[in-house]
Protein backbone atom coordinates (compact mmCIF):
# COMPACT_ATOMS: atom_id res chain seq x y z
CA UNK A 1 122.13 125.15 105.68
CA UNK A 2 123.14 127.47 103.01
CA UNK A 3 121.99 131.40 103.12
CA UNK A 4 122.33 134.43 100.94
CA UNK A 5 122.33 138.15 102.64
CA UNK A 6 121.08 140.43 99.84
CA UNK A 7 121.52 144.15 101.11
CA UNK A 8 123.24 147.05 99.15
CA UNK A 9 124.62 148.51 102.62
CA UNK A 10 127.70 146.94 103.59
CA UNK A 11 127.62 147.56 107.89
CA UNK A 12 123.88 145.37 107.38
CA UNK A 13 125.99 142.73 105.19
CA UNK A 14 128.61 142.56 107.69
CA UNK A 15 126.54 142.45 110.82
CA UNK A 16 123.91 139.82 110.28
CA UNK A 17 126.34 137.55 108.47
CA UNK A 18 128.48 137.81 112.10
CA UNK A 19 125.65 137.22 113.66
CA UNK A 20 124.93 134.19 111.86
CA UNK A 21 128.23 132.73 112.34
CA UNK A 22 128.03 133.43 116.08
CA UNK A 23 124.56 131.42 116.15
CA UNK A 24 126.45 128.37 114.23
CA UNK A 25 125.31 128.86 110.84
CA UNK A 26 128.58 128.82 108.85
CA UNK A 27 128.02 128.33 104.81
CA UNK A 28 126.34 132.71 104.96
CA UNK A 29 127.06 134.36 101.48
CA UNK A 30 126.97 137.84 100.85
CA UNK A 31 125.62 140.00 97.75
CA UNK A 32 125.89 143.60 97.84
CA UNK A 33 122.84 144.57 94.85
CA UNK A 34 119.68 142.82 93.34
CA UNK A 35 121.07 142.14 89.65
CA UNK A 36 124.30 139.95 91.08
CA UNK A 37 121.19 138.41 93.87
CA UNK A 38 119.41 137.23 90.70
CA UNK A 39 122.45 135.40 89.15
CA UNK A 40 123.58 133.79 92.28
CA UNK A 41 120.16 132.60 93.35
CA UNK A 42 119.56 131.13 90.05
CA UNK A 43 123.24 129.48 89.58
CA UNK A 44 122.85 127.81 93.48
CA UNK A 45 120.81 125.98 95.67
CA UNK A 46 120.55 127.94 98.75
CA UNK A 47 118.34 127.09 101.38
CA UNK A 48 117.26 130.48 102.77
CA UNK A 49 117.56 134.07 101.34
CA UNK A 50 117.82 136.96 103.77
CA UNK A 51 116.68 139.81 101.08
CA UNK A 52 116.59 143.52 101.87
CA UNK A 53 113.58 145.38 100.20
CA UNK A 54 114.90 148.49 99.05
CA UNK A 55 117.87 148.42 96.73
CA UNK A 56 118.90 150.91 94.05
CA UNK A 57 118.40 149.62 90.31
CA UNK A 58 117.00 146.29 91.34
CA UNK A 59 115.34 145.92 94.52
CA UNK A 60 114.39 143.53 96.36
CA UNK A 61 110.64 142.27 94.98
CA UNK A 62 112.37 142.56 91.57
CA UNK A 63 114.97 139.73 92.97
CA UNK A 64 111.48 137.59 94.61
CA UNK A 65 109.89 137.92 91.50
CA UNK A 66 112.86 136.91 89.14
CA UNK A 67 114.19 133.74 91.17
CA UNK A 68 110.93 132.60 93.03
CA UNK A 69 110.11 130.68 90.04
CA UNK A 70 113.19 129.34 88.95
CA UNK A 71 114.03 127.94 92.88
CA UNK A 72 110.37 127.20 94.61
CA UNK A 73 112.58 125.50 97.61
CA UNK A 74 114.65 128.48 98.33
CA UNK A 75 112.93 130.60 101.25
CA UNK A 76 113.37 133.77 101.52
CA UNK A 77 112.86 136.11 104.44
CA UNK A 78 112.57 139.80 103.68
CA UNK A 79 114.33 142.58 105.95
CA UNK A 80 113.60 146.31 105.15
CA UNK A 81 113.62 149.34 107.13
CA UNK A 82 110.51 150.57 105.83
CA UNK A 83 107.00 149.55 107.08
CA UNK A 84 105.28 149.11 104.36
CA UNK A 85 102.20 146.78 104.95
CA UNK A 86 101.11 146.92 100.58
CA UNK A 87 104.79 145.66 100.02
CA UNK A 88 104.91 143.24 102.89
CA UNK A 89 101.35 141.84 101.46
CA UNK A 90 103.00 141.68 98.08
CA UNK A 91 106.32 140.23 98.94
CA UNK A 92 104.47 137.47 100.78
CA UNK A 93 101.53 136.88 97.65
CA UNK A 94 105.13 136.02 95.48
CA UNK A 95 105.87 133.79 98.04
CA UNK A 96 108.34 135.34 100.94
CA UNK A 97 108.18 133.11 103.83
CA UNK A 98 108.48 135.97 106.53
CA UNK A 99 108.69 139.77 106.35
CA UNK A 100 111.13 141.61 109.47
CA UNK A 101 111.61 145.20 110.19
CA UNK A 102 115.19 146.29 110.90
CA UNK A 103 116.54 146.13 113.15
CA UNK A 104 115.77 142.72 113.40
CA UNK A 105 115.24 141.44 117.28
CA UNK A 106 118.55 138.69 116.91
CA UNK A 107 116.78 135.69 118.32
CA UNK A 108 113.56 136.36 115.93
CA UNK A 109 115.39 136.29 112.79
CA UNK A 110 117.63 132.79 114.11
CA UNK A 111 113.50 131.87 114.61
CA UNK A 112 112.28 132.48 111.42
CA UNK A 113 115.37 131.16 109.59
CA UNK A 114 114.61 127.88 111.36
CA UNK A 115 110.92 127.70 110.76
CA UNK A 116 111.87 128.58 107.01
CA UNK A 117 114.18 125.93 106.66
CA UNK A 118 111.88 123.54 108.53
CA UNK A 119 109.12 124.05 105.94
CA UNK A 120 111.79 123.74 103.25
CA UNK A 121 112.41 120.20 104.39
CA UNK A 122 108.89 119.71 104.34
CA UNK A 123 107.93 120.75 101.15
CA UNK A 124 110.38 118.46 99.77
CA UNK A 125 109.11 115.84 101.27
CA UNK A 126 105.55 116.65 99.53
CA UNK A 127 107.00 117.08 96.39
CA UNK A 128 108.60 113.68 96.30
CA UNK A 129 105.21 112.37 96.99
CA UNK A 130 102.79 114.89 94.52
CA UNK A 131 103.89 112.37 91.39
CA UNK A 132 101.52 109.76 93.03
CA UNK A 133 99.37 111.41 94.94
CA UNK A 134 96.23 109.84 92.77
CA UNK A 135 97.23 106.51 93.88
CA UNK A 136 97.43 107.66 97.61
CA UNK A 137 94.35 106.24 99.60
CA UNK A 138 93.26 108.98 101.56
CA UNK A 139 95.52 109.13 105.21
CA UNK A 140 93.39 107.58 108.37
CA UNK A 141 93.21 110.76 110.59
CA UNK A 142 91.70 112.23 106.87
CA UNK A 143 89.37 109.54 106.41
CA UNK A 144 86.13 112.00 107.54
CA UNK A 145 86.69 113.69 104.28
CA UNK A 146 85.32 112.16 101.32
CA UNK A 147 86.38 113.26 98.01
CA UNK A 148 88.07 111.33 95.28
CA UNK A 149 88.72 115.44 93.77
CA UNK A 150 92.43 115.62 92.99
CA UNK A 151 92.71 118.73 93.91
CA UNK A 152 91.22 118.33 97.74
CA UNK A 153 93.78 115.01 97.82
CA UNK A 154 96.04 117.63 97.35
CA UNK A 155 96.24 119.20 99.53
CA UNK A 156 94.95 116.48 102.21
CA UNK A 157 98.68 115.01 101.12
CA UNK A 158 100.06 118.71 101.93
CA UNK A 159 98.09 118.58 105.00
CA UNK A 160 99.06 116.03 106.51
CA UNK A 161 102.84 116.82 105.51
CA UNK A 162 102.55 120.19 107.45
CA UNK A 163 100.89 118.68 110.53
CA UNK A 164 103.51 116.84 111.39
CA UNK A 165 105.62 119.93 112.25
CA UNK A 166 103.40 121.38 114.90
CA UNK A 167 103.58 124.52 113.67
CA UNK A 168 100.41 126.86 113.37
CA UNK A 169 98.05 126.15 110.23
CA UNK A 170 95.50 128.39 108.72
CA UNK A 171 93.32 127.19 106.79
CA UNK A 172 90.49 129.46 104.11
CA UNK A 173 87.29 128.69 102.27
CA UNK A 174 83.91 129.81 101.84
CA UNK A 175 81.77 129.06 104.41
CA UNK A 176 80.77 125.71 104.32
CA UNK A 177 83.56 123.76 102.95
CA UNK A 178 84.44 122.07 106.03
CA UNK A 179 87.26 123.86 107.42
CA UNK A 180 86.73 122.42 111.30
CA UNK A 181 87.13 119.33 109.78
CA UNK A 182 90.06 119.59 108.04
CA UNK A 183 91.62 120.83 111.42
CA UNK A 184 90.28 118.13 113.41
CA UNK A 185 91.64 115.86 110.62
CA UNK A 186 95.35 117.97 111.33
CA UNK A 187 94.85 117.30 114.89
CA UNK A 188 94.78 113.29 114.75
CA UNK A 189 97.49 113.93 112.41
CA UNK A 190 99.94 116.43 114.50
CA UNK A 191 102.54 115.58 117.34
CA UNK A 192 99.98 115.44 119.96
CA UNK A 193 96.73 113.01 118.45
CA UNK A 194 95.36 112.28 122.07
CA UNK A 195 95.79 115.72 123.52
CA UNK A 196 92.65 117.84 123.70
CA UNK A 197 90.92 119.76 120.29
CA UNK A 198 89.53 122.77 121.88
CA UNK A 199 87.27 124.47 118.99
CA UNK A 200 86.64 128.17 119.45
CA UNK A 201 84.20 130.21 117.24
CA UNK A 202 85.72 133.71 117.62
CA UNK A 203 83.04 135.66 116.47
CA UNK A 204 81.15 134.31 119.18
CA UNK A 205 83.28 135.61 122.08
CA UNK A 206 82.00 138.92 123.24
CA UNK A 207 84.73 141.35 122.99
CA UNK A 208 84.63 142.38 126.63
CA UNK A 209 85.04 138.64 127.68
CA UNK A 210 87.88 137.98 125.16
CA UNK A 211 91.13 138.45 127.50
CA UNK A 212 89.33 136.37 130.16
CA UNK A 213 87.98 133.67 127.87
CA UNK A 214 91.59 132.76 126.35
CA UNK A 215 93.90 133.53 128.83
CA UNK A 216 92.08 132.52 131.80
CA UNK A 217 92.01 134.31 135.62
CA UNK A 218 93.47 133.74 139.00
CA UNK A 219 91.38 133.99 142.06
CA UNK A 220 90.78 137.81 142.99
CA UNK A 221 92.02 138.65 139.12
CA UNK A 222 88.85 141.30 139.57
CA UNK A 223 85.32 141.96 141.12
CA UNK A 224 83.78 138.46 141.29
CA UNK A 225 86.73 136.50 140.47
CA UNK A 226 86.71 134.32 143.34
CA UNK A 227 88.30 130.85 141.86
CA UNK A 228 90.85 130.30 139.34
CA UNK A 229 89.64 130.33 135.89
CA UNK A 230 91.69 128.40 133.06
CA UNK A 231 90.65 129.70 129.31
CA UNK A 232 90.95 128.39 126.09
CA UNK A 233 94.90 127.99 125.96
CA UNK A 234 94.81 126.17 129.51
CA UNK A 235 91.98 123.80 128.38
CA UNK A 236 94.37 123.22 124.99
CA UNK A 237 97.76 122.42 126.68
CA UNK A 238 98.98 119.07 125.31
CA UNK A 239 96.75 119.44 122.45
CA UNK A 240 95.13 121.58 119.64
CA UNK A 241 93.45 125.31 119.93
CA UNK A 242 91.13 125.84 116.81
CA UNK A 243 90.46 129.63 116.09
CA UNK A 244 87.37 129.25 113.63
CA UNK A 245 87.02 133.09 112.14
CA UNK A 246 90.37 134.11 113.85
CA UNK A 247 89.83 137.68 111.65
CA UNK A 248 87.50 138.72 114.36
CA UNK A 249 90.15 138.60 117.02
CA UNK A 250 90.27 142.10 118.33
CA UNK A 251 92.82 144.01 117.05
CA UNK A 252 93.95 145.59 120.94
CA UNK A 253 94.70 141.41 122.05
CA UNK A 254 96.33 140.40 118.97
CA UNK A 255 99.58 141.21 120.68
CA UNK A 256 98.96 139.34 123.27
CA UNK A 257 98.00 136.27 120.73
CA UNK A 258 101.43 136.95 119.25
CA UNK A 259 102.97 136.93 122.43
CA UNK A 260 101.63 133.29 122.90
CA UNK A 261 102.35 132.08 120.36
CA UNK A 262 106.32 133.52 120.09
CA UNK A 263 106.69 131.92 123.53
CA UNK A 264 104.51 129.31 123.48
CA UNK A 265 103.22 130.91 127.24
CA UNK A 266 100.72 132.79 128.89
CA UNK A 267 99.83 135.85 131.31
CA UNK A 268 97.01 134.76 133.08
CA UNK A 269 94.65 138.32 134.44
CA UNK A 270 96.08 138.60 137.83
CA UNK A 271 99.61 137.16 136.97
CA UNK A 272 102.54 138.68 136.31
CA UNK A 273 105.02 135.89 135.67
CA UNK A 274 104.29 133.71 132.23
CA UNK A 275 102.79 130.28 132.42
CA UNK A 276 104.61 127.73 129.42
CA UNK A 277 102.10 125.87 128.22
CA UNK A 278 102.30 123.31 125.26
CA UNK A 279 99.58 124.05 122.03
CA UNK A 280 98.97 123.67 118.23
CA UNK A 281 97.28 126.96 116.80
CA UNK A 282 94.87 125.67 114.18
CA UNK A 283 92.95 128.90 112.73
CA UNK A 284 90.02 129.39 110.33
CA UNK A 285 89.03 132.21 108.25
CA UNK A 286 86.25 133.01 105.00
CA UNK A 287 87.86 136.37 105.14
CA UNK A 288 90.40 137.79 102.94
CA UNK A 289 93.27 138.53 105.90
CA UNK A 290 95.56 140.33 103.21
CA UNK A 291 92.92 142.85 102.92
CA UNK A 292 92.66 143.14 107.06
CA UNK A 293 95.85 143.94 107.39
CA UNK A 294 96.05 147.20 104.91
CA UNK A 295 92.95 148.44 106.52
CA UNK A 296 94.81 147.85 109.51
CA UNK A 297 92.05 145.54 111.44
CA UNK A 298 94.55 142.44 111.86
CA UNK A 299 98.45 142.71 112.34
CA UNK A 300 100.84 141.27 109.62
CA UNK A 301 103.44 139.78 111.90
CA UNK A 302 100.62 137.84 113.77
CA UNK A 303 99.13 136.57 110.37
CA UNK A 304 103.02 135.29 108.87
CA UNK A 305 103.02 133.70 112.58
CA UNK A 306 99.14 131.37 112.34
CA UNK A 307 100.32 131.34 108.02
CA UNK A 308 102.99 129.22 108.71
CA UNK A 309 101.05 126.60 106.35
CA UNK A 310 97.96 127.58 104.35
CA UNK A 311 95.74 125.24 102.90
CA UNK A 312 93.35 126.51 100.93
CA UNK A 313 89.95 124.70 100.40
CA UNK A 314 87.95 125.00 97.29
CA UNK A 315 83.59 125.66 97.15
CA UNK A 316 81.86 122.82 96.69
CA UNK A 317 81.62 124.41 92.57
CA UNK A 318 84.81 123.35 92.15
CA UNK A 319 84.90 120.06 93.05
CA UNK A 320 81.40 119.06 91.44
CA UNK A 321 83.06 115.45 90.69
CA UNK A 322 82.65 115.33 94.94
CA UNK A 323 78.90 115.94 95.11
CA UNK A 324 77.33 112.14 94.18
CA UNK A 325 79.98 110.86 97.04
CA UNK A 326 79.04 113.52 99.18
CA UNK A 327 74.90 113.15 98.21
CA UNK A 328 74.94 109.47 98.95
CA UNK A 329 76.56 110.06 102.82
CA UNK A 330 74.28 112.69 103.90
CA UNK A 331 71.42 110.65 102.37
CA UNK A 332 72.66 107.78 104.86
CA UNK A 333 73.18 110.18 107.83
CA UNK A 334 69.72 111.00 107.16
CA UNK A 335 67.85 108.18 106.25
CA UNK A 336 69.51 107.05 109.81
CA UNK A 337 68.43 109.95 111.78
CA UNK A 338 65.26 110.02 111.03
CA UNK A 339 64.35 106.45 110.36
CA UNK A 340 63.38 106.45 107.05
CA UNK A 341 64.13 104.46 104.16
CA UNK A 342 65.36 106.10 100.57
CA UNK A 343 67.20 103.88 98.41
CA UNK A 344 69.02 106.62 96.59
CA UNK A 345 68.65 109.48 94.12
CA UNK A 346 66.74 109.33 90.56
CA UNK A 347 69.15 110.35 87.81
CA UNK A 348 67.46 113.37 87.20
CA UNK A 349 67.75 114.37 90.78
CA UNK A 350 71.55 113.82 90.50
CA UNK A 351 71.34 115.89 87.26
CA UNK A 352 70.45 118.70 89.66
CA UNK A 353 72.45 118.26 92.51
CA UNK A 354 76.02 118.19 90.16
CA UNK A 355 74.33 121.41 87.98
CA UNK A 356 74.01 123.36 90.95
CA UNK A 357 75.70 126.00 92.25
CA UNK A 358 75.89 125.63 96.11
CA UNK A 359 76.79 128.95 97.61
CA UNK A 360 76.53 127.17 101.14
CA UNK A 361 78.80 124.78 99.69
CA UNK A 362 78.72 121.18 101.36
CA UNK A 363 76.43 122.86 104.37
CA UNK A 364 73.63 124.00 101.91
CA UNK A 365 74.47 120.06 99.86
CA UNK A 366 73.28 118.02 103.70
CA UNK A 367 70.68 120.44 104.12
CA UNK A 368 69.27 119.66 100.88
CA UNK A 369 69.37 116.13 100.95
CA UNK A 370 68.07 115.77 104.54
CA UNK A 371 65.14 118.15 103.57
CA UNK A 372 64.82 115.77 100.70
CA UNK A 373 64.84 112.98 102.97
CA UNK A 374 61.89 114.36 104.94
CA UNK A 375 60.06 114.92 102.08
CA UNK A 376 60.77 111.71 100.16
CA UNK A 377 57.40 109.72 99.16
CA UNK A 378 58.92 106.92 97.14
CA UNK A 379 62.01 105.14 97.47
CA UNK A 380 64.15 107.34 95.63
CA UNK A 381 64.77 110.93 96.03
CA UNK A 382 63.53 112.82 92.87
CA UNK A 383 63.49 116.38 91.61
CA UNK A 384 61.06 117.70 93.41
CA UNK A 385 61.98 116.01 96.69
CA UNK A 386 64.59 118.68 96.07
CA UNK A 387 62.45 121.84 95.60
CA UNK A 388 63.83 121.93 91.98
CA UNK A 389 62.05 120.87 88.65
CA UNK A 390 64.02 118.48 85.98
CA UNK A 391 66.17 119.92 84.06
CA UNK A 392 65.20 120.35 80.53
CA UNK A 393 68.59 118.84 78.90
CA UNK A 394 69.57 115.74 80.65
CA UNK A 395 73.22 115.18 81.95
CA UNK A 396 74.06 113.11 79.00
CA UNK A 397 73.13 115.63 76.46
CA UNK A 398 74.67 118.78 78.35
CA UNK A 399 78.39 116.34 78.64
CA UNK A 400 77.61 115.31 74.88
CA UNK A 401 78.44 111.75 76.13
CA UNK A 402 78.60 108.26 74.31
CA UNK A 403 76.17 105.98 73.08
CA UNK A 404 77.72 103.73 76.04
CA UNK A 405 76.42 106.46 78.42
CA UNK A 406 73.33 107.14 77.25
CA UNK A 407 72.77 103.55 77.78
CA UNK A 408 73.69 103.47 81.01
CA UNK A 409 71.69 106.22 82.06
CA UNK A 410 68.91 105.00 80.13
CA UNK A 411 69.52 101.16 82.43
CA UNK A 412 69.81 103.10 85.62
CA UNK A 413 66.47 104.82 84.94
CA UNK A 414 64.62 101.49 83.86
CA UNK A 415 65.94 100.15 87.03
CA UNK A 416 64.82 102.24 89.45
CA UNK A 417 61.76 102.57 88.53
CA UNK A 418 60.74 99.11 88.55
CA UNK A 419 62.16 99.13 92.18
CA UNK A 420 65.15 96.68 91.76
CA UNK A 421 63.40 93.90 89.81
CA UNK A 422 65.94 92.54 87.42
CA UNK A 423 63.83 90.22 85.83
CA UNK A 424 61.56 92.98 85.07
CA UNK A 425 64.18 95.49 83.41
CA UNK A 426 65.61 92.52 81.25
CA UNK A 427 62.30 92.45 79.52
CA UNK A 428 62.14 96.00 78.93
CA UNK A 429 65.98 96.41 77.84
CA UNK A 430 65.14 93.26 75.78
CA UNK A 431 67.98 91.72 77.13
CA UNK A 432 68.89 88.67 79.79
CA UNK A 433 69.44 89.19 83.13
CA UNK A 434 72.81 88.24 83.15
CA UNK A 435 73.46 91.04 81.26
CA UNK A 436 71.59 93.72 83.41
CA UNK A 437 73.20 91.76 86.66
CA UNK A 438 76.93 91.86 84.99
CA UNK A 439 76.58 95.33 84.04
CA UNK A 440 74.63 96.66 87.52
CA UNK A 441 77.50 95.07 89.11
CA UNK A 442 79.88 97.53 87.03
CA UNK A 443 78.51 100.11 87.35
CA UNK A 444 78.20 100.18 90.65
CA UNK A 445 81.88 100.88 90.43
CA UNK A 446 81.51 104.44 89.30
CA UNK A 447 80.42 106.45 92.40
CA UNK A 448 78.35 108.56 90.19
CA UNK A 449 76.50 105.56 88.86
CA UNK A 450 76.59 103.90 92.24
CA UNK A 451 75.01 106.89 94.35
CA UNK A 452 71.77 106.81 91.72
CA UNK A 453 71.45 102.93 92.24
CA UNK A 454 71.07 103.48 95.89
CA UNK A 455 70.66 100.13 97.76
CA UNK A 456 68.68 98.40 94.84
């Protein structure tokens, strides 16, 4: 492992770098000010830059912001002796993997360099990979998530990469995008598959309840305590502990959390002694947890600590290309539950599905359909099924598509509404069967085509 010490005061140079040494890490460089940091982090390769915050002429965001770019591998870890949560915030937005006050607790800093270079390794691995990630089938413990959007394979690929590790995982997105089951998906993926997934809505937790609910009691813990109670870690050991809106974690028990998950042990109310225990923190969030921390309602070192990977999920707006994939599954879940039969969706029911802007995201899309399900009279879902009138330009004309498409479109609609009958749409294409049966057969190919053809 190679690391840079960027500080412009020569007894902080001299002290971590022995430190280092003692601890076994022997390739440690030193740089005394930000415009020699910039040179040397651009000229080398090094694996982790300890980088002090305040320097005179160029400090030390000035050295992030320069070389970030130019080295994406290279992690660096800031040190400052100011607490400064807007710069902290800011160092880690230009992507700083951790942020440490001086003086630095020794065994900390060996922690974080280690997690740092572990995600280094890691994210060359992913790299290696992104070139052909189109061609990747989606992974087996991901296979509840159906998109074919390259972005969401994206990061299912950088998922999966980051599960391996253990480490804690937070993952954002509107409400509605499916965060739970991205983390059971990291679960099946992680070092411990078979080991329980404990799911925890936070917000649900009354605050009075919350030390007792996580941590767990011993027998005479307090008034009406009369067994041994194990919480949410115990019921987790050898497994997963999914924190779905971790922002509303109280603020006077985050320390505890941090404590946890530092040690990877609990204090049980009633103990005194910790208890090791063996869990993967998965959290959740639709909050912004940047923003949490200035207004101080969630502490920065606990969110570098559950932000040790972030994946990022888009709305359902931004992966429109998902929502005929997506349609056609929840119209099966619900043709299913209910015990009714709907072949599929009319094309201009499709038309309104992809032109509309779900702010429930993929929620608000099953709701829809199975409400359209319910309501269905025919064997094909249709605009109004949907609580929505036609829209006034068809798909075609809004994507100023081919002659090709329109006659596809224009097939598909002929199709359906003679319920199937081949024979029957030859005659009004005015062309043979064949050629309706060789082309149905294509595009049933396309999931867009496919989810309006239904089971015709």
């Amino acid at each position: 492992m190679k690391i840079l010490i960027v500080d412009d005061e020569q007894v902080a140079l001299t002290s971590v770098k022995r430190l280092l040494k003692r601890r076994g890490y022997l390739n440690v460089e030193i740089c005394a000010t930000g415009k020699d940091a910039i040179n040397r982090i651009k000229n080398n390769d090094f694996d982790i830059v300890l980088l002090d915050l305040l320097m005179p002429e160029v400090d030390g965001l000035q050295v992030l912001e320069s070389t970030k770019p130019f080295n994406p591998r290279t992690e660096f870890i800031i040190l400052t002796a100011v607490d400064d949560i807007s710069s902290a915030v800011k160092a880690i937005r230009m992507g700083a993997y951790d942020y440490l006050l001086k003086p630095a607790d020794n065994d900390r800093l060996v922690l974080s360099i280690e997690r740092a270079f572990e995600r280094r390794g890691l994210l060359a691995g992913l790299a290696g990979a992104r070139s052909g990630i189109r061609k990747i089938e989606i992974p087996e413990a991901f296979s509840n998530i159906i998109t074919q959007n390259p972005r969401m394979m994206e990061l299912i690929s950088y998922a999966q990469i980051m599960a391996r590790s253990g480490n804690p995982i937070l993952i954002t997105g509107e409400s509605g995008t499916g965060k739970e089951l991205v983390a059971r998906a990291i679960h099946r993926s992680g070092p411990s598959p078979t080991g329980p997934f404990i799911a925890v809505n936070v917000s649900s937790v009354p605050e009075t309840l919350f030390e007792r609910e996580f941590f767990g009691h011993v027998k005479g813990a307090f008034t009406g305590a009369n067994s041994d109670r194990p919480g949410f870690f115990d019921q987790a050991d050898g497994g997963t502990l999914f924190m779905d809106e971790i922002g509303e974690f109280p603020l006077r028990l985050q320390a505890k959390l941090l404590r946890a998950l530092e040690e990877k042990s609990i204090i049980r109310l009633g103990e005194t002694v910790p208890t090791p225990l063996d869990f993967r923190i998965v959290s959740a969030t639709n909050r912004d947890l940047d923003i949490y921390c200035q207004e101080g309602n969630f502490r920065l070192d606990l969110l570098y600590r559950i932000k040790s990977a972030h994946i990022p999920l888009p709305p359902l707006r931004e992966r429109a290309d998902d929502i005929p994939l997506l349609a056609s599954h929840f119209l099966m879940q619900a043709c299913a539950r209910h015990q009714k039969v709907v072949r599929g969706f009319s094309p201009e029911a499709m038309d309104v599905l992809t032109a509309k802007n779900f702010s429930g995201n993929i929620r608000e899309l099953a709701q829809m359909v199975e409400n359209a399900v319910l309501l269905a009279d025919s064997p094909m879902i249709l605009p109004s099924h949907l609580g929505e009138e036609p829209l006034q330009t068809p798909s075609f004309a809004r994507t100023l598509c081919s002659f090709k498409e329109n006659y596809d479109t224009h097939l598909i609609y002929v199709y359906v509404h003679t319920k199937g009958n081949t024979k029957q749409t030859a005659q009004i294409l005015n062309v043979s069967v064949r050629q309706v049966q060789r082309k149905l057969a294509g595009l049933r190919q396309n999931p867009r085509w496919k989810s309006m053809l239904g089971d015709f």
